[in-house]
Protein backbone atom coordinates (compact mmCIF):
# COMPACT_ATOMS: atom_id res chain seq x y z
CA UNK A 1 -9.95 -1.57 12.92
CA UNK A 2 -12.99 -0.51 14.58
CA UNK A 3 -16.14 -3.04 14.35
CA UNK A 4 -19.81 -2.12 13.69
CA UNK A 5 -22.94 -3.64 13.91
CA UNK A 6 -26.13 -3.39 11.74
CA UNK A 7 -29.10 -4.47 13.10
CA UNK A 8 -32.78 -3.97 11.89
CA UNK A 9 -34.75 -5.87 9.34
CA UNK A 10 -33.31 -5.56 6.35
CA UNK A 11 -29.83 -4.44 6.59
CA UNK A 12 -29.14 -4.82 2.78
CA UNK A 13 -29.06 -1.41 1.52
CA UNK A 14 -26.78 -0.11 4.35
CA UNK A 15 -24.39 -2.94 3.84
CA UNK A 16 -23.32 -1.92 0.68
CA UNK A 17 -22.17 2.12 2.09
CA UNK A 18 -20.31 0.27 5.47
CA UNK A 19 -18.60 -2.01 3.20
CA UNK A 20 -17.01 1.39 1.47
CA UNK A 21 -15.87 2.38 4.96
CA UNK A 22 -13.08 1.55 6.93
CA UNK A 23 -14.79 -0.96 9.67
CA UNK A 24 -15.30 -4.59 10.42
CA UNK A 25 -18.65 -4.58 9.51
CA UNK A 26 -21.34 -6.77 11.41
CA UNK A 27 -24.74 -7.64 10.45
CA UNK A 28 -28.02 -9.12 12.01
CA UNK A 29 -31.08 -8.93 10.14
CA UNK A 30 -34.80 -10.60 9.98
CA UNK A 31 -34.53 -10.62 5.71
CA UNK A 32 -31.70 -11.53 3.57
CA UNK A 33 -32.46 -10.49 0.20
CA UNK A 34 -30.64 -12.69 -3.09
CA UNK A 35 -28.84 -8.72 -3.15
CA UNK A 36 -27.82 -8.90 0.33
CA UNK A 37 -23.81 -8.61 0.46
CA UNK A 38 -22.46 -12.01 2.55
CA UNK A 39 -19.85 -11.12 4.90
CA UNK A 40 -18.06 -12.99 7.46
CA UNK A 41 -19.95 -12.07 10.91
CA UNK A 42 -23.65 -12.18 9.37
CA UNK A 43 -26.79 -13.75 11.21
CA UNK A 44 -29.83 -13.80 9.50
CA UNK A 45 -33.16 -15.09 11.04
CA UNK A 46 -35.27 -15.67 7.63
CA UNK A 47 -33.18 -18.53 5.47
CA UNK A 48 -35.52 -18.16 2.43
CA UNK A 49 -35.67 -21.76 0.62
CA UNK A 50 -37.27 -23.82 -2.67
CA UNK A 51 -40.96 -23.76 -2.40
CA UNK A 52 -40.87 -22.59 1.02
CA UNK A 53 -43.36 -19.77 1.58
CA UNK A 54 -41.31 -16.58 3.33
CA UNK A 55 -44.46 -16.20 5.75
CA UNK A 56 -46.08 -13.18 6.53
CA UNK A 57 -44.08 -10.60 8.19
CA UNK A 58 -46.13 -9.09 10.88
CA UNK A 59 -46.76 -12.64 12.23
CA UNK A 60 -43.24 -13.72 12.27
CA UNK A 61 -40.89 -10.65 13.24
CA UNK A 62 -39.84 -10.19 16.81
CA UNK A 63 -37.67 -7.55 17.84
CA UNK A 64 -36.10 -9.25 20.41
CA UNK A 65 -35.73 -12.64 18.51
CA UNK A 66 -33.08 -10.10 16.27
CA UNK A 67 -31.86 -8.85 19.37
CA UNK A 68 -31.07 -12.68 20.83
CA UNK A 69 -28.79 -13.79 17.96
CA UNK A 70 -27.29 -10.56 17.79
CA UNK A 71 -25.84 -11.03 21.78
CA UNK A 72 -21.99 -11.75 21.03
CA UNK A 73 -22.07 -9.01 17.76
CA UNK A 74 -23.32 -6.51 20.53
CA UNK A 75 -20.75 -7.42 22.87
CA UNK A 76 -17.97 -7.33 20.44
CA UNK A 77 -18.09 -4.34 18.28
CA UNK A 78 -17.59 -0.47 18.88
CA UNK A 79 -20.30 0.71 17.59
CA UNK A 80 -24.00 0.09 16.86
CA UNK A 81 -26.45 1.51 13.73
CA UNK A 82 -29.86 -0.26 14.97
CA UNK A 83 -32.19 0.57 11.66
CA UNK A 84 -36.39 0.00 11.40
CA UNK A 85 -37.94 -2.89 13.47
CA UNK A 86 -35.21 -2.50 16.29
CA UNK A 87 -35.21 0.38 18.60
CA UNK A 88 -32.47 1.86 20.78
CA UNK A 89 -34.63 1.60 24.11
CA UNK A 90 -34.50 -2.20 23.56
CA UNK A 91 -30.19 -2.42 24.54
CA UNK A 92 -29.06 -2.11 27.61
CA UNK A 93 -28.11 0.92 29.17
CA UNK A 94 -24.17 0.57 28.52
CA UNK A 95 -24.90 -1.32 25.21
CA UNK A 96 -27.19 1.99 24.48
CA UNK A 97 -23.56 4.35 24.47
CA UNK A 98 -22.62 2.45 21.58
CA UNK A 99 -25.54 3.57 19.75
CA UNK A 100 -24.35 5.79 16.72
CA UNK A 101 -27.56 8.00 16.01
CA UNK A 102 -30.91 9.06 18.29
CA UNK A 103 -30.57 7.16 21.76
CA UNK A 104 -33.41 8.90 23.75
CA UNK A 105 -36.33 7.84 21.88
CA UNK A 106 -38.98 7.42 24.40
CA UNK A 107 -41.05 10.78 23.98
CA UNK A 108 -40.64 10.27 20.27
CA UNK A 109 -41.33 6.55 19.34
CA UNK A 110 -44.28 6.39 21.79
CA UNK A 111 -46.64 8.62 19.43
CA UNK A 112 -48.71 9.94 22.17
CA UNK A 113 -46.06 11.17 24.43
CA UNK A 114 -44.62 12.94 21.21
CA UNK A 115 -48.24 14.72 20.10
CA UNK A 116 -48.15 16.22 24.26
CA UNK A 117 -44.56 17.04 23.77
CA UNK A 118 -44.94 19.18 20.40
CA UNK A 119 -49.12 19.97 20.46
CA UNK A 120 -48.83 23.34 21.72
CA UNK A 121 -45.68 24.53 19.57
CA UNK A 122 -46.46 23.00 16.02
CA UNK A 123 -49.59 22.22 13.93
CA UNK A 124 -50.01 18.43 14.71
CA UNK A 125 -53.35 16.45 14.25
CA UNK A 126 -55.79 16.26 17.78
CA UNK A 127 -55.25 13.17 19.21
CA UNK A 128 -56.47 10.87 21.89
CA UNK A 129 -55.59 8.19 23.63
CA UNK A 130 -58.29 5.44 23.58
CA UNK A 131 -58.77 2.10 25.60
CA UNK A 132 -60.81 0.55 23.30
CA UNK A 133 -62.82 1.17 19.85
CA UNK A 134 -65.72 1.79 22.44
CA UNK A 135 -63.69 4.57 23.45
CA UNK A 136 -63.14 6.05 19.77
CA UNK A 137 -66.27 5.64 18.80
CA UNK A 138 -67.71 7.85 21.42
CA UNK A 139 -65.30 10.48 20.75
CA UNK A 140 -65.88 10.17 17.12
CA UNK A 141 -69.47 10.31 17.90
CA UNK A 142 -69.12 14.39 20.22
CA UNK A 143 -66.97 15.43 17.21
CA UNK A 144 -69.16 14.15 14.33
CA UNK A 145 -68.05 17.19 11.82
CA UNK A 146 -64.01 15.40 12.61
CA UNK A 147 -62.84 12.07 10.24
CA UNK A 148 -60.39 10.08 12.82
CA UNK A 149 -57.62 7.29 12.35
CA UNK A 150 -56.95 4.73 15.04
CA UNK A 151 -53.35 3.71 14.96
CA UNK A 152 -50.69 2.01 17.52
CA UNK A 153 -49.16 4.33 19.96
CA UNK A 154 -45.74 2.46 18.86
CA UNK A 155 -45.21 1.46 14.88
CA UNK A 156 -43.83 2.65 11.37
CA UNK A 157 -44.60 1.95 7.86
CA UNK A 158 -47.84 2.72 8.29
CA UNK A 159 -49.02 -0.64 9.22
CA UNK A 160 -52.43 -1.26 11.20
CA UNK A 161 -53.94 2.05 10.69
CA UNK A 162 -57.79 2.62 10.15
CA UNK A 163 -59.89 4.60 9.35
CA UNK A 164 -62.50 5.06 11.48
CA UNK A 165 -66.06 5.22 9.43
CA UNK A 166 -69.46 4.17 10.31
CA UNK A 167 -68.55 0.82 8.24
CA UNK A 168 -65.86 0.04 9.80
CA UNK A 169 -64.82 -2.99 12.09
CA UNK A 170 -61.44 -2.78 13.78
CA UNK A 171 -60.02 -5.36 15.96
CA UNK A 172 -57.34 -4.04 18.22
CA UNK A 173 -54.36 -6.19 19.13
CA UNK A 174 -54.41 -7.38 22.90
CA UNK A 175 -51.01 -5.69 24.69
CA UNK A 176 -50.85 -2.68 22.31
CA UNK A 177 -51.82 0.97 23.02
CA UNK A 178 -53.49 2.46 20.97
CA UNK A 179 -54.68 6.34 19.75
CA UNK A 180 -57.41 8.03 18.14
CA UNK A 181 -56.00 10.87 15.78
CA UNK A 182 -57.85 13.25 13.71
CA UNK A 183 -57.54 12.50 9.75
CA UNK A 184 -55.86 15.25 8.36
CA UNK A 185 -56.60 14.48 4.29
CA UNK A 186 -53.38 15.86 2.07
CA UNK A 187 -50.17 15.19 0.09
CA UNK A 188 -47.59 13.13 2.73
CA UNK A 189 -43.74 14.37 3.07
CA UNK A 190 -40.95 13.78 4.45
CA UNK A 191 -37.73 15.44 5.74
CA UNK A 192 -34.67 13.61 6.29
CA UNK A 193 -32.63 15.74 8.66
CA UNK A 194 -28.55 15.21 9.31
CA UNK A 195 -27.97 15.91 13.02
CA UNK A 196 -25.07 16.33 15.29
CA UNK A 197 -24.48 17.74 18.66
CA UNK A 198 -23.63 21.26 17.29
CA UNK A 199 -25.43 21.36 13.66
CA UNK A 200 -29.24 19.79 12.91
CA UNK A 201 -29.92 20.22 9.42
CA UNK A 202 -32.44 19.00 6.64
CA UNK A 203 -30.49 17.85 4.08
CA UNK A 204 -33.61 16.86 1.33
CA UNK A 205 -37.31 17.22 1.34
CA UNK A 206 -39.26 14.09 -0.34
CA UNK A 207 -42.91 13.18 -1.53
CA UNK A 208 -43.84 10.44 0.33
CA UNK A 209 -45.81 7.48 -1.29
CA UNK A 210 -48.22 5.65 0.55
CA UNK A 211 -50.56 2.59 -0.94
CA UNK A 212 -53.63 5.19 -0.78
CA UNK A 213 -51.76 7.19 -3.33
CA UNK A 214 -51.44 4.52 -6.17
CA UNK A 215 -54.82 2.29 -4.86
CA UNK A 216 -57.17 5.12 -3.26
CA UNK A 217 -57.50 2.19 -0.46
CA UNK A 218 -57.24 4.29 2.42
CA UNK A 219 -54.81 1.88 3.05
CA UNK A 220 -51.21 4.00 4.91
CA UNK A 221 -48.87 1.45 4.32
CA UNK A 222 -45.28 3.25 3.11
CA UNK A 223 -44.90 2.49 -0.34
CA UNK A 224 -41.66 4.88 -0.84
CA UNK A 225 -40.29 8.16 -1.62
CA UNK A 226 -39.51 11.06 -4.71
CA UNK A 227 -36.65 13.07 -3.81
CA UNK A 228 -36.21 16.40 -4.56
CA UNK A 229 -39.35 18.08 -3.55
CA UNK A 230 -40.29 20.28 -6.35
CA UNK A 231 -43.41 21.05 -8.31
CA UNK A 232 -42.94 17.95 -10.30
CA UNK A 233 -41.81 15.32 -7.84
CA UNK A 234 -44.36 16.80 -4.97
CA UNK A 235 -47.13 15.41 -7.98
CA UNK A 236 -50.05 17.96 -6.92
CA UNK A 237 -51.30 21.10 -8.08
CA UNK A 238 -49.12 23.24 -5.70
CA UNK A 239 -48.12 27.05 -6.31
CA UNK A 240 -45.82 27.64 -3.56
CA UNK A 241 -42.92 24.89 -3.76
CA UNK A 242 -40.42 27.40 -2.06
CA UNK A 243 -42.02 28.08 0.42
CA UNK A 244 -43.07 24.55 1.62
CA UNK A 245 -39.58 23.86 1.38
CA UNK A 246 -38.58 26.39 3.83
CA UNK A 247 -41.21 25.60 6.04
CA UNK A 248 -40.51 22.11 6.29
CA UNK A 249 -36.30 22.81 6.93
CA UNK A 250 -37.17 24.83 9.70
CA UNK A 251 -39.73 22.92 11.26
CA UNK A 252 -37.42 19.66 10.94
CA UNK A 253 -34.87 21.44 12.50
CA UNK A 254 -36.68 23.11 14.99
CA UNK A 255 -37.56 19.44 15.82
CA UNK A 256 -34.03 17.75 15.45
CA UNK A 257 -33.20 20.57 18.09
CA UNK A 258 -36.27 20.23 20.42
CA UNK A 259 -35.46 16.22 20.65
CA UNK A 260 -31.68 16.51 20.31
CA UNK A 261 -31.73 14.37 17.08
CA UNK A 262 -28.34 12.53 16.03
CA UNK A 263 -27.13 11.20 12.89
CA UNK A 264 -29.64 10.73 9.83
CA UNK A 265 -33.32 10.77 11.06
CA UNK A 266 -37.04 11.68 8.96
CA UNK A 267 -39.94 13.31 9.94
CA UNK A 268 -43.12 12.82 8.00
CA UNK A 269 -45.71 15.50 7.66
CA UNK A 270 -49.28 16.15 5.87
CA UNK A 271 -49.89 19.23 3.81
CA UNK A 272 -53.15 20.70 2.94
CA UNK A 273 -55.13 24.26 2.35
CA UNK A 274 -54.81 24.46 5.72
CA UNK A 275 -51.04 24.42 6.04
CA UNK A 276 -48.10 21.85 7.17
CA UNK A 277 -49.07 19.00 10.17
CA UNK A 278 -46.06 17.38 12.17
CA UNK A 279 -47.21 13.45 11.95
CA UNK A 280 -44.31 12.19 13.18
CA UNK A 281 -40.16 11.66 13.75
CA UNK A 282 -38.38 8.80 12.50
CA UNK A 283 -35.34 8.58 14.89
CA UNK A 284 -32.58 6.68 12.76
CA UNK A 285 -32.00 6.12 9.03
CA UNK A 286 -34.82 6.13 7.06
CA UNK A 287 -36.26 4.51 4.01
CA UNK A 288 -35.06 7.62 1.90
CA UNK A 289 -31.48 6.37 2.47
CA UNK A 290 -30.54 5.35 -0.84
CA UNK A 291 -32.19 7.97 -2.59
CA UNK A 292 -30.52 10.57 -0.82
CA UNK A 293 -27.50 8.72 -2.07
CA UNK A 294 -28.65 8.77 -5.59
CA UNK A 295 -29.56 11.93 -5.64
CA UNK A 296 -26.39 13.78 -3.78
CA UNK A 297 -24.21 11.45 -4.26
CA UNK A 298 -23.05 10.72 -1.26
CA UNK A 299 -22.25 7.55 1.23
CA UNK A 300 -25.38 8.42 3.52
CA UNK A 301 -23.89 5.88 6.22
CA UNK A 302 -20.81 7.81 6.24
CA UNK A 303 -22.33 10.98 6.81
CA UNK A 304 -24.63 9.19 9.52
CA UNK A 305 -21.86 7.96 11.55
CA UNK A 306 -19.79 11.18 11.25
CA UNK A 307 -22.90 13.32 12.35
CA UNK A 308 -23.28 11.09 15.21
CA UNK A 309 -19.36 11.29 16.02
CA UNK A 310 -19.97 15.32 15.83
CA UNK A 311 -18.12 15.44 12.55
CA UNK A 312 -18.81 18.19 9.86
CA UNK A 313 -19.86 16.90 6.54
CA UNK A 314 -20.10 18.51 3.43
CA UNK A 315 -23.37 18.35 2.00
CA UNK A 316 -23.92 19.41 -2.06
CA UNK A 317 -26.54 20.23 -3.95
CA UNK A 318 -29.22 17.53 -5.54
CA UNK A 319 -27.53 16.11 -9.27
CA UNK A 320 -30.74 13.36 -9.78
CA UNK A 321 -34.41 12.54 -8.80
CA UNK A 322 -34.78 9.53 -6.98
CA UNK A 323 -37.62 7.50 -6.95
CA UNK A 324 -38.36 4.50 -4.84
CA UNK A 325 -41.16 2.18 -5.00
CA UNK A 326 -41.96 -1.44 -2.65
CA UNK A 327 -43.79 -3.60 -4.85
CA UNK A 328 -45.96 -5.85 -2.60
CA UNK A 329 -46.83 -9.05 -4.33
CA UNK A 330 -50.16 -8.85 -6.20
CA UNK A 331 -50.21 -13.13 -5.08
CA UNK A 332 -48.96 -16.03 -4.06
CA UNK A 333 -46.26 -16.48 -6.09
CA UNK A 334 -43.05 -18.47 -6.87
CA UNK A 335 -39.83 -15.62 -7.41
CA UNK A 336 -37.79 -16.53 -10.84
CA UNK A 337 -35.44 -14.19 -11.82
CA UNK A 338 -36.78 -10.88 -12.96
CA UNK A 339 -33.73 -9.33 -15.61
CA UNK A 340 -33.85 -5.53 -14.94
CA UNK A 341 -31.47 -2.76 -13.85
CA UNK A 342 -33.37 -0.94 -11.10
CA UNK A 343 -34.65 -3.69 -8.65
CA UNK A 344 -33.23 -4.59 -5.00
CA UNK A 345 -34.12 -6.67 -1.90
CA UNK A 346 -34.90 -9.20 -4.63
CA UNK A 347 -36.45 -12.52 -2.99
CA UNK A 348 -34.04 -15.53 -3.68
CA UNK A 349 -35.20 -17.64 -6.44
CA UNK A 350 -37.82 -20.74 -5.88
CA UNK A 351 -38.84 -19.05 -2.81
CA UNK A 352 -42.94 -18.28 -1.98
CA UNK A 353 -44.09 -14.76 -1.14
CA UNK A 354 -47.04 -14.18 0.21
CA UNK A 355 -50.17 -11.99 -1.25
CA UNK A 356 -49.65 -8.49 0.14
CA UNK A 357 -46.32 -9.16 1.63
CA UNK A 358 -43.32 -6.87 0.63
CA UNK A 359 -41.50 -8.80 -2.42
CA UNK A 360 -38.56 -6.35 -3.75
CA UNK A 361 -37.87 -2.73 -4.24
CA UNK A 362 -37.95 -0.30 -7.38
CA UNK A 363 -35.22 2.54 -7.32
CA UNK A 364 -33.73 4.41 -9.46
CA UNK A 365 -32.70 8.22 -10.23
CA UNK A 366 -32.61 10.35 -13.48
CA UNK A 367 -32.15 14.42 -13.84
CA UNK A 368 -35.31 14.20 -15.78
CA UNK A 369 -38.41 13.35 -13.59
CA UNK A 370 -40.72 12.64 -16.35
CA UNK A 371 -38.39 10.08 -17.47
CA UNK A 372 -37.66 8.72 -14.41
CA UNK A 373 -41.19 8.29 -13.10
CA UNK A 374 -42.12 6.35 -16.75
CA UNK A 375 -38.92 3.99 -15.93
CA UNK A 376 -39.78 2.91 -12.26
CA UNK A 377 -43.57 2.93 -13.37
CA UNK A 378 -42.86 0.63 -16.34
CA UNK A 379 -40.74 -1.87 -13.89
CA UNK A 380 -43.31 -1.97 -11.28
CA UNK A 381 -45.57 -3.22 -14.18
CA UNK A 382 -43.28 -5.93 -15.32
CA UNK A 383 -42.63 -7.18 -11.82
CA UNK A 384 -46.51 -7.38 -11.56
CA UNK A 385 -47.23 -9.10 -14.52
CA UNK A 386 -44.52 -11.66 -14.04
CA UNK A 387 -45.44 -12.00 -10.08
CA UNK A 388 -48.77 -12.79 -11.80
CA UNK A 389 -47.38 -15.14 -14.24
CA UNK A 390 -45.68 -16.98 -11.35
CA UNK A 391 -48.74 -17.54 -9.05
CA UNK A 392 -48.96 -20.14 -6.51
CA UNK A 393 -52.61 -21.67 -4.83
CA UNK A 394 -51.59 -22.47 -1.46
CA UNK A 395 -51.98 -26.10 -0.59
């Protein structure tokens, strides 16, 4: 039997598909969610414990710390599904060919190199990079009629983005790059596009949630996804629904072609009255993952690895909504056990998470969106109020 790894930070929900398959599954992962399958070849950095706080996340992941325990998985197995936090570029260049999915990811997750590679074939934000906030502000200053955004040249989930205003202080992070990109205000999607060497295709458009939606923060931290786009899940007074569909599939495949996607990748766009903006390409599987397997009905990491083998798969037609939501805890708090029917990468029990930090997930699908968006809605609430309930003062 053929042996694969999975390796990223939170391996859970891809676990559950690869144990359907016919591998020998391996796993490495930063978290280990109470939901998290066990298996027998499973390292886990994170060993959550009894009023032990969990940390905070951006402090305490390391790529390469993932990367370290994961040495004799690497050299053993066939194959190789790295997933967010861990990036192809990091293996070596023979582990690299047992990469199932994108491999060449330079021009695409270095964020600058991708805005010169696509600027002058699709609408994409103006964007600079920038040594320091010096630097941004003086641009900001010869464009004042333009809002701007300083992010990291390398990232995802919309983590330490700003928005650059007159009140504003930013401190940049010694060692990273960083760019200046116009704001581009508008309703965020998402593609998620199926890609093998002879077929790249989108297989779902999604409405995708960011805290700014829910808080009106300006914060861009991904909060999750809606899946189908249509004129109810896309939430916004839009008349045109086919057509931004269309738009989107071609542009994502245009895309998948121009970068020679493989396997399941996203890319994540703005819409406004002034049309669709290219933000960026997500080059492996993306957060949409299980709600693309809600919603078709369908073992995602199946149809992943077969893409990336050059397989055909058989794609049908959407039978639910899906809608996922990240709660991030509202406090210091202890996790007890929470008793409902649509909640995942569930903290294990007696352990601390901190205020802000990522504490389980919300998803679940229904044919009726109304109904669906009132369930997840309503347990978002409840995990709240008992996250609330449960507070901890730090000592």
């Amino acid at each position: 039997m053929e042996k694969l790894l999975l390796i990223g930070i939170n391996t859970r929900s891809m676990l559950k598909s690869a144990l359907k398959l016919d591998y020998d599954i391996y796993s490495t992962s930063y978290f280990s969610t109470s939901d998290t399958p066990q298996i027998k070849n499973q390292k886990i950095i994170l060993q959550e414990k009894d009023n032990e706080s969990c940390g905070i996340f951006e402090d305490n992941f390391k790529s390469e710390n993932v990367l370290e325990i994961s040495k004799d998985f690497i050299d053993e197995v066939d194959y190789i599904i790295p997933i967010s936090g861990i990036s192809p570029i990091e293996f070596s260049k023979s582990d690299q060919k047992k990469i199932l999915g994108t491999r060449d990811v330079s021009n695409i997750e270095d964020k600058y190199k991708f805005y010169r590679k696509i600027k002058d074939e699709f609408k994409t934000p103006k964007t600079f990079l920038i040594r320091d906030v010096d630097e941004a502000i003086e641009i900001s200053k010869n464009n004042p009629e333009v809002k701007y955004i300083i992010k990291p040249v390398k990232g995802s989930g919309g983590y330490d983005i700003n928005l650059l205003n007159n009140d504003s202080y930013i401190q940049l992070n010694d060692g990273e790059n960083y760019m200046l990109q116009e704001y581009v205000e508008g309703i965020t999607l998402s593609s998620s596009v199926l890609a093998s060497k002879d077929c790249k295709r989108t297989i779902m458009n999604s409405r995708l949630l960011t805290e700014n939606d829910f808080e009106k923060n300006d914060s861009f931290i991904y909060i999750g996804n809606i899946l189908p786009l249509t004129n109810e899940s896309i939430m916004a007074n839009v008349k045109n629904i086919d057509d931004i569909n269309r738009n989107m599939i071609e542009t994502s495949e245009n895309l998948a072609r121009k970068f020679n996607l493989m396997g399941s990748n996203g890319v994540d766009y703005i819409l406004n009255e002034k049309g669709l903006y290219v933000i960026e390409i997500n080059p492996r599987i993306q957060g949409t993952f299980e709600c693309v397997e809600q919603s078709l009905q369908i073992n995602m990491l199946d149809a992943h690895i077969k893409s990336s083998l050059n397989e055909e798969v058989e794609i049908p037609e959407a039978k639910y909504y899906s809608y996922k939501r990240i709660i991030y805890s509202p406090c210091r708090n202890i996790y007890s056990k929470i008793n409902l029917d649509n909640i995942y990468d569930m903290p294990h029990i007696g352990s601390i998470t901190e205020k802000s930090e990522p504490l389980l997930t919300v998803i679940d699908k229904n044919s009726d969106f109304k109904k669906l968006y009132s369930d997840v809605e309503k347990s978002s609430e409840i995990v709240n109020q008992i996250s609330r309930k449960n507070r901890q003062d730090a000592k």
